[in-house]
N, C-alpha and C. Protein backbone atom coordinates (compact mmCIF):
# COMPACT_ATOMS: atom_id res chain seq x y z
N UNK A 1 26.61 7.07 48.85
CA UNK A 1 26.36 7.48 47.47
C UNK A 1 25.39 6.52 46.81
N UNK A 2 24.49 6.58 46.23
CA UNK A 2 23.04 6.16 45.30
C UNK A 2 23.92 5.83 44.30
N UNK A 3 23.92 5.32 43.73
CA UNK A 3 24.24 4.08 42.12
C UNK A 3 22.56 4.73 41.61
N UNK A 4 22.85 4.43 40.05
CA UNK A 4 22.05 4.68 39.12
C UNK A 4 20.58 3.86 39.28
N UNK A 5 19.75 4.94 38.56
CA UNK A 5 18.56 4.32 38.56
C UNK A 5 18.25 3.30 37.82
N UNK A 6 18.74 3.66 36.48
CA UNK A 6 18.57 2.16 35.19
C UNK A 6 20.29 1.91 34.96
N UNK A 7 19.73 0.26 34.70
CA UNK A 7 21.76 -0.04 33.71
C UNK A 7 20.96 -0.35 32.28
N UNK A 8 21.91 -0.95 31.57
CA UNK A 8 21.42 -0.78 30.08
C UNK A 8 22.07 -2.07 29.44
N UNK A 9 21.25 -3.05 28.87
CA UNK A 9 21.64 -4.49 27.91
C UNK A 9 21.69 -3.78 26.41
N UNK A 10 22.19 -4.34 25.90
CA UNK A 10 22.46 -4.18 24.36
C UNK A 10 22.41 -5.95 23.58
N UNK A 11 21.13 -5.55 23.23
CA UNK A 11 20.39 -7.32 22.88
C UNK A 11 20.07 -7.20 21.62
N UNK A 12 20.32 -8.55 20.83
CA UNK A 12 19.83 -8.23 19.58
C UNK A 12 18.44 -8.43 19.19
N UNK A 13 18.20 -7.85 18.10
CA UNK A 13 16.31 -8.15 17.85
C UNK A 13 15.92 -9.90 18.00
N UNK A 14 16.50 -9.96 17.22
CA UNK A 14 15.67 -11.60 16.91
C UNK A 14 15.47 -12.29 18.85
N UNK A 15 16.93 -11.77 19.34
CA UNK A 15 17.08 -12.52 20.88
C UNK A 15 15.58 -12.03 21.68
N UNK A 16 15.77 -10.54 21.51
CA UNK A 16 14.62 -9.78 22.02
C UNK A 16 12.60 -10.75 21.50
N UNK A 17 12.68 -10.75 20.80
CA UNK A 17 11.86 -11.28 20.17
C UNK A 17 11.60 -12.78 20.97
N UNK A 18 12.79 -13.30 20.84
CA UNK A 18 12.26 -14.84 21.48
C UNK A 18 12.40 -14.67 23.11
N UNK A 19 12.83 -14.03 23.76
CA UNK A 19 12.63 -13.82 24.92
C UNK A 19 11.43 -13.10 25.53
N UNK A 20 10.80 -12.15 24.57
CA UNK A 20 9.44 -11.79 24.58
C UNK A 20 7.99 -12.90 24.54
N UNK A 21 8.31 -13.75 24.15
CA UNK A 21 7.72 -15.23 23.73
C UNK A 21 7.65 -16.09 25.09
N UNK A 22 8.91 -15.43 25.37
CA UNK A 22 9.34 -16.93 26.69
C UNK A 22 8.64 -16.14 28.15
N UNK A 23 8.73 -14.86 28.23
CA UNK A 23 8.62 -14.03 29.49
C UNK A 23 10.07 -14.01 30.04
N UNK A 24 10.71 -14.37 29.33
CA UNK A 24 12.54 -13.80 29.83
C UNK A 24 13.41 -13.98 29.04
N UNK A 25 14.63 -13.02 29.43
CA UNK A 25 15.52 -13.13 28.79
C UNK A 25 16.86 -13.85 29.34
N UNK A 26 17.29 -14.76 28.76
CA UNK A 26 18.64 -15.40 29.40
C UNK A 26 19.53 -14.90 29.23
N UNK A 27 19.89 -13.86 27.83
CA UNK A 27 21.31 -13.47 27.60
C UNK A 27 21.59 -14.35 26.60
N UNK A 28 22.93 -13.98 26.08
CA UNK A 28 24.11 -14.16 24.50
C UNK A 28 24.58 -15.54 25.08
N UNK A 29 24.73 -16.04 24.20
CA UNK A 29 25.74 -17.09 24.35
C UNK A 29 26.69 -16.71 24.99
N UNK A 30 27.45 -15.71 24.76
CA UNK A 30 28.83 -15.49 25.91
C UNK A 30 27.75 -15.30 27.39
N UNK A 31 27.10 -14.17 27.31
CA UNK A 31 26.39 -13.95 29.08
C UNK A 31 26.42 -15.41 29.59
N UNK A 32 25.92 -16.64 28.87
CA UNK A 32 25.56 -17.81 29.30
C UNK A 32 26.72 -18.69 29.89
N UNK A 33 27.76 -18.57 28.89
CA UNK A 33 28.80 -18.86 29.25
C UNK A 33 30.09 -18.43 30.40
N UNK A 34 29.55 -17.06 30.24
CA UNK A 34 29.99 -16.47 31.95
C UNK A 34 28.97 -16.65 33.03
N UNK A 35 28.00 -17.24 32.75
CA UNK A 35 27.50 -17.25 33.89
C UNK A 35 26.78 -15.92 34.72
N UNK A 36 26.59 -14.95 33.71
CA UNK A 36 25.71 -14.18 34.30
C UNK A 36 25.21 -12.97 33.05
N UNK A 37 24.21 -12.25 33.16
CA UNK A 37 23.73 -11.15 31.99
C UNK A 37 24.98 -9.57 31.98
N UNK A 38 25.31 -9.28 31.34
CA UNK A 38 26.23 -8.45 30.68
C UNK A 38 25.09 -6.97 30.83
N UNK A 39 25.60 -6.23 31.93
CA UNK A 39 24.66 -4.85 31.80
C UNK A 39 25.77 -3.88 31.47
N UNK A 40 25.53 -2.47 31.75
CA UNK A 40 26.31 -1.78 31.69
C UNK A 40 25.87 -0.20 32.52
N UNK A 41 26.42 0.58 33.17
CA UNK A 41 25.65 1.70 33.16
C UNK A 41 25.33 2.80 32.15
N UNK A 42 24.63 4.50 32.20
CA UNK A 42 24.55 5.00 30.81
C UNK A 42 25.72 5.63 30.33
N UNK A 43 26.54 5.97 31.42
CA UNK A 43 28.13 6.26 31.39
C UNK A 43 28.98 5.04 30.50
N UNK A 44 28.63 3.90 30.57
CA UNK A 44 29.57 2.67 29.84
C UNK A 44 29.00 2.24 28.70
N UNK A 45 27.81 2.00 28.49
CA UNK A 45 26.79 1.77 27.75
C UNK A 45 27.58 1.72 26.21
N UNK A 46 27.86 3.18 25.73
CA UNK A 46 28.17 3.96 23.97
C UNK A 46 29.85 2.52 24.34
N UNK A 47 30.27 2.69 25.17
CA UNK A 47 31.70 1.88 25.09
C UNK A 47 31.75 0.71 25.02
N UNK A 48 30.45 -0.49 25.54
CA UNK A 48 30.27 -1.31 25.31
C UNK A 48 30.08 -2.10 24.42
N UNK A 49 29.44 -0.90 23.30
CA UNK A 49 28.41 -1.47 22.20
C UNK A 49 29.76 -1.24 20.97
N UNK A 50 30.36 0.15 21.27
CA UNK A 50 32.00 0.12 20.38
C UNK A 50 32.51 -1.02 20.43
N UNK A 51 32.96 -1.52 21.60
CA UNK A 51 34.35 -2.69 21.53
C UNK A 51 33.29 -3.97 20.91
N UNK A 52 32.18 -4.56 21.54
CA UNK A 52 31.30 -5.48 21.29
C UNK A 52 30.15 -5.90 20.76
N UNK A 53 29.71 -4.35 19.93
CA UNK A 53 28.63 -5.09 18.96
C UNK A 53 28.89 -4.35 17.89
N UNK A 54 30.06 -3.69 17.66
CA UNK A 54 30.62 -2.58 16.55
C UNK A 54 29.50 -2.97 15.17
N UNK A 55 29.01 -2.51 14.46
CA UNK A 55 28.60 -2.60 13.05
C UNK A 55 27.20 -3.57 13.60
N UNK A 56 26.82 -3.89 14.46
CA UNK A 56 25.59 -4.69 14.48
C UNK A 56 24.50 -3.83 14.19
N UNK A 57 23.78 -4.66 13.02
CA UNK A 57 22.66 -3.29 12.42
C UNK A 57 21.28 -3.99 13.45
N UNK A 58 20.59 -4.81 13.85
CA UNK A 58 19.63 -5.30 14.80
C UNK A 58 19.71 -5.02 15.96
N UNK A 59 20.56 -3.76 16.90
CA UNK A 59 20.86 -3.99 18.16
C UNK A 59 19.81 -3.30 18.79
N UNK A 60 19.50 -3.63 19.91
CA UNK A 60 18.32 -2.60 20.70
C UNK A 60 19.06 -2.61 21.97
N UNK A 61 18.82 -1.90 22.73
CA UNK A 61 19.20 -1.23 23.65
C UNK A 61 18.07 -1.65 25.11
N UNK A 62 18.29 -2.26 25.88
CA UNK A 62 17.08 -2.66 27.05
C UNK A 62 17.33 -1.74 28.24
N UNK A 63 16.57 -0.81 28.97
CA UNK A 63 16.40 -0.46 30.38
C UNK A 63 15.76 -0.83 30.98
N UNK A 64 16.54 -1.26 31.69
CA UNK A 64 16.46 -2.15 33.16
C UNK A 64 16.49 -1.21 34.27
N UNK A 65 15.27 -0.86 35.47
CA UNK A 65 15.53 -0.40 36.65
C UNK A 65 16.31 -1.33 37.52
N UNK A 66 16.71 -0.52 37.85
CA UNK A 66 17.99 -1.93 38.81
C UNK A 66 17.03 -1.82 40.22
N UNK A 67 16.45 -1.37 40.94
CA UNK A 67 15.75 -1.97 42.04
C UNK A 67 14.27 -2.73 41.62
N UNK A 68 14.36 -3.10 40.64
CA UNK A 68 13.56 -4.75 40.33
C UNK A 68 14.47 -6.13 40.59
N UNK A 69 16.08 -6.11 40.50
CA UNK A 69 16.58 -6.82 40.29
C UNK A 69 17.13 -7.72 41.50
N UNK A 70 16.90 -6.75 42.66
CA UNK A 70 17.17 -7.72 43.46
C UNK A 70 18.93 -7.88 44.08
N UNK A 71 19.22 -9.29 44.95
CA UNK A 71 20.20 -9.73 45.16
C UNK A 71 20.98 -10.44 44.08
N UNK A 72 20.46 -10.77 43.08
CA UNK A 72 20.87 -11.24 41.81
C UNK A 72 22.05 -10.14 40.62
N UNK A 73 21.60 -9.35 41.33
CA UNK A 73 22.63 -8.07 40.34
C UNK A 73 23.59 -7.72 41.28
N UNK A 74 25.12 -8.24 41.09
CA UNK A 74 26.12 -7.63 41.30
C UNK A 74 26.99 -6.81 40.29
N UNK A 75 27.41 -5.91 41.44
CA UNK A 75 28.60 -5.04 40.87
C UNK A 75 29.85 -5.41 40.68
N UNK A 76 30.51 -5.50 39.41
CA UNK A 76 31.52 -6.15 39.63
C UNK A 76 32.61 -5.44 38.79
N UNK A 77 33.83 -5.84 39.46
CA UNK A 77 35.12 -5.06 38.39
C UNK A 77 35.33 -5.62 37.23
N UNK A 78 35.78 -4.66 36.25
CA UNK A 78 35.90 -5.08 34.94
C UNK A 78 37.15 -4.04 34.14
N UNK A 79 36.65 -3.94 33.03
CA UNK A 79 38.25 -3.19 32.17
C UNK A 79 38.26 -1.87 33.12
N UNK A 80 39.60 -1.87 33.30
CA UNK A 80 40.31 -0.31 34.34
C UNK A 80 39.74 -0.34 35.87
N UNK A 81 39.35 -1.20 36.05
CA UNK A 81 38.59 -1.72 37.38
C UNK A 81 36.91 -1.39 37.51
N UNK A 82 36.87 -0.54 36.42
CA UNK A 82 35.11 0.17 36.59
C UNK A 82 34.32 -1.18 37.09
N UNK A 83 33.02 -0.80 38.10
CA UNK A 83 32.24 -1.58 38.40
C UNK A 83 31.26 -1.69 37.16
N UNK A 84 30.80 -2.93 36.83
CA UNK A 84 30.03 -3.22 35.89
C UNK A 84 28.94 -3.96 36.48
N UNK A 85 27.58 -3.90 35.74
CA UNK A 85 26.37 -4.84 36.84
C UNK A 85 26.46 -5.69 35.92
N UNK A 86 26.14 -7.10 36.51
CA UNK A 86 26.16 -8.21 36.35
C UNK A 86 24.58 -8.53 36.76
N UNK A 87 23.54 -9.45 36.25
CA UNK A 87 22.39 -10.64 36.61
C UNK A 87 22.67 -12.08 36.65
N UNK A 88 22.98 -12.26 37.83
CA UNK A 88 23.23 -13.83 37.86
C UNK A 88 21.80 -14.58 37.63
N UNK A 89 21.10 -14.45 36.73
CA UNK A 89 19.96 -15.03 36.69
C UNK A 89 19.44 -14.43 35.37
N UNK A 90 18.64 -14.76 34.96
CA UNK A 90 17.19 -14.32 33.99
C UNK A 90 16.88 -12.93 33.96
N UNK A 91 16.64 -12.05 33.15
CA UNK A 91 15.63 -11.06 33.23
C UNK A 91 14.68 -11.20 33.09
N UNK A 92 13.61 -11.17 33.78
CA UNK A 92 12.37 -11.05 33.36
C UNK A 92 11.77 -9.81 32.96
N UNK A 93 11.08 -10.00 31.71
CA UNK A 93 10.41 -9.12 30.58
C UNK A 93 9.58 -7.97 31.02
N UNK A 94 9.00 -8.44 32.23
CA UNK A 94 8.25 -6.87 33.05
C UNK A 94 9.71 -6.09 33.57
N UNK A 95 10.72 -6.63 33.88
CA UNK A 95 11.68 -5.67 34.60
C UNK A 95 12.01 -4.97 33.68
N UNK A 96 11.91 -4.99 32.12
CA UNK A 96 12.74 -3.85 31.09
C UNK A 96 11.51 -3.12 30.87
N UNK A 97 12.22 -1.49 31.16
CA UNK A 97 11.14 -0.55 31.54
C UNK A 97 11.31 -0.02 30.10
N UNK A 98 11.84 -0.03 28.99
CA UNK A 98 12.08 0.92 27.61
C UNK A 98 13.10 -0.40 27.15
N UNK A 99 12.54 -0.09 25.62
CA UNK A 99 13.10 -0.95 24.55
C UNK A 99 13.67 0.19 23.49
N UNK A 100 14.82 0.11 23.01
CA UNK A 100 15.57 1.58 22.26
C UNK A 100 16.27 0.51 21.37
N UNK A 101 15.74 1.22 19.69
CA UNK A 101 16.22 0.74 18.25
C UNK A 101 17.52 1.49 18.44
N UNK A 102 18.67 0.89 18.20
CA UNK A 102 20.08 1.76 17.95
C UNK A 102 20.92 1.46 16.43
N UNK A 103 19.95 2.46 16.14
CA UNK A 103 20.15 2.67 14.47
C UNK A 103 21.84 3.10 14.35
N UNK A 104 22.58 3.02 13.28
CA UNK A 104 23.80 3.08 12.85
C UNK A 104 23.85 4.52 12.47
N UNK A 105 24.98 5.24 12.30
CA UNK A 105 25.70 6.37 11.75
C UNK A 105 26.02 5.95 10.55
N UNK A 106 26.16 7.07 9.55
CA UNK A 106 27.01 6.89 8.78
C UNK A 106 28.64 6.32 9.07
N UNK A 107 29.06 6.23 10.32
CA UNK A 107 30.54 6.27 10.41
C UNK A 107 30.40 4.52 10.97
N UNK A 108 28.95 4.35 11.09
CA UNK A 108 28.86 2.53 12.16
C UNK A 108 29.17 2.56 13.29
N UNK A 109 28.98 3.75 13.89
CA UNK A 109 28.67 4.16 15.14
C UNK A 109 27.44 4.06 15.56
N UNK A 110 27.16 3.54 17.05
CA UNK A 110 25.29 3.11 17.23
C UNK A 110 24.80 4.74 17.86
N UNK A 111 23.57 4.98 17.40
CA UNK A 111 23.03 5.84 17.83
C UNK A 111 22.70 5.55 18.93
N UNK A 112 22.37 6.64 20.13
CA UNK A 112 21.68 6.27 21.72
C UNK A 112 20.90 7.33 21.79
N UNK A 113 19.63 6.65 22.09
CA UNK A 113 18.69 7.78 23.13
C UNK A 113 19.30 8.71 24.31
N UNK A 114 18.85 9.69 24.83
CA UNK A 114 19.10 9.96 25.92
C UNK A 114 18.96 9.30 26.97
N UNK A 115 20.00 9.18 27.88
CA UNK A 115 19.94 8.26 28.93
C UNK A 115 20.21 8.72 30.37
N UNK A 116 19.61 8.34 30.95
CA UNK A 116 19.53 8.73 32.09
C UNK A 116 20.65 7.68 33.81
């Protein structure tokens, strides 16, 4: 069975911004502190951004093709056992193929592009 073509970061502007500067992105203070970048697939993605960036009005949304990434991206278990991708390393700024504004609802729910 084929795994997905893109996973999906949920980064904030300003982070986005200085990682655009640098030619990479390291990740949140928590990613840093676990020791690896926080992805998600487009199936987990809307659930991620609920439990963990609820009400964040700056959030953007990063796609990532996952065969740029290499041996560095594992799959790993997480809430209910779902596999979640993990970057034990850096993103680099050519690997995010689409940058997505995730404007708020009236209810503070994040809007999402279509995802693939």
């Amino acid at each position: 069975m084929e795994g997905p073509r893109f996973i999906y970061n949920l980064c904030r502007r300003p982070d986005w911004q200085a990682a655009e500067k640098l030619g990479r992105y390291e990740g949140t203070a928590d990613d840093r502190r676990d020791g690896f970048i926080h992805f998600s697939t487009a199936a987990q993605v809307a659930e991620s951004a609920a439990r963990h960036r609820a009400g964040v009005t700056d959030l953007l949304l990063l796609a990532v093709e996952v065969s740029r990434l290499g041996p560095a991206l594992r799959w790993e278990p997480s809430r209910g056992g779902q596999l979640f991708p993990h970057l034990y390393g850096t993103l680099q700024i050519a690997d995010v193929k689409a940058v997505h504004d995730l404007p708020l609802d009236p209810a503070g729910r994040h809007i999402f592009p279509p995802l693939t």
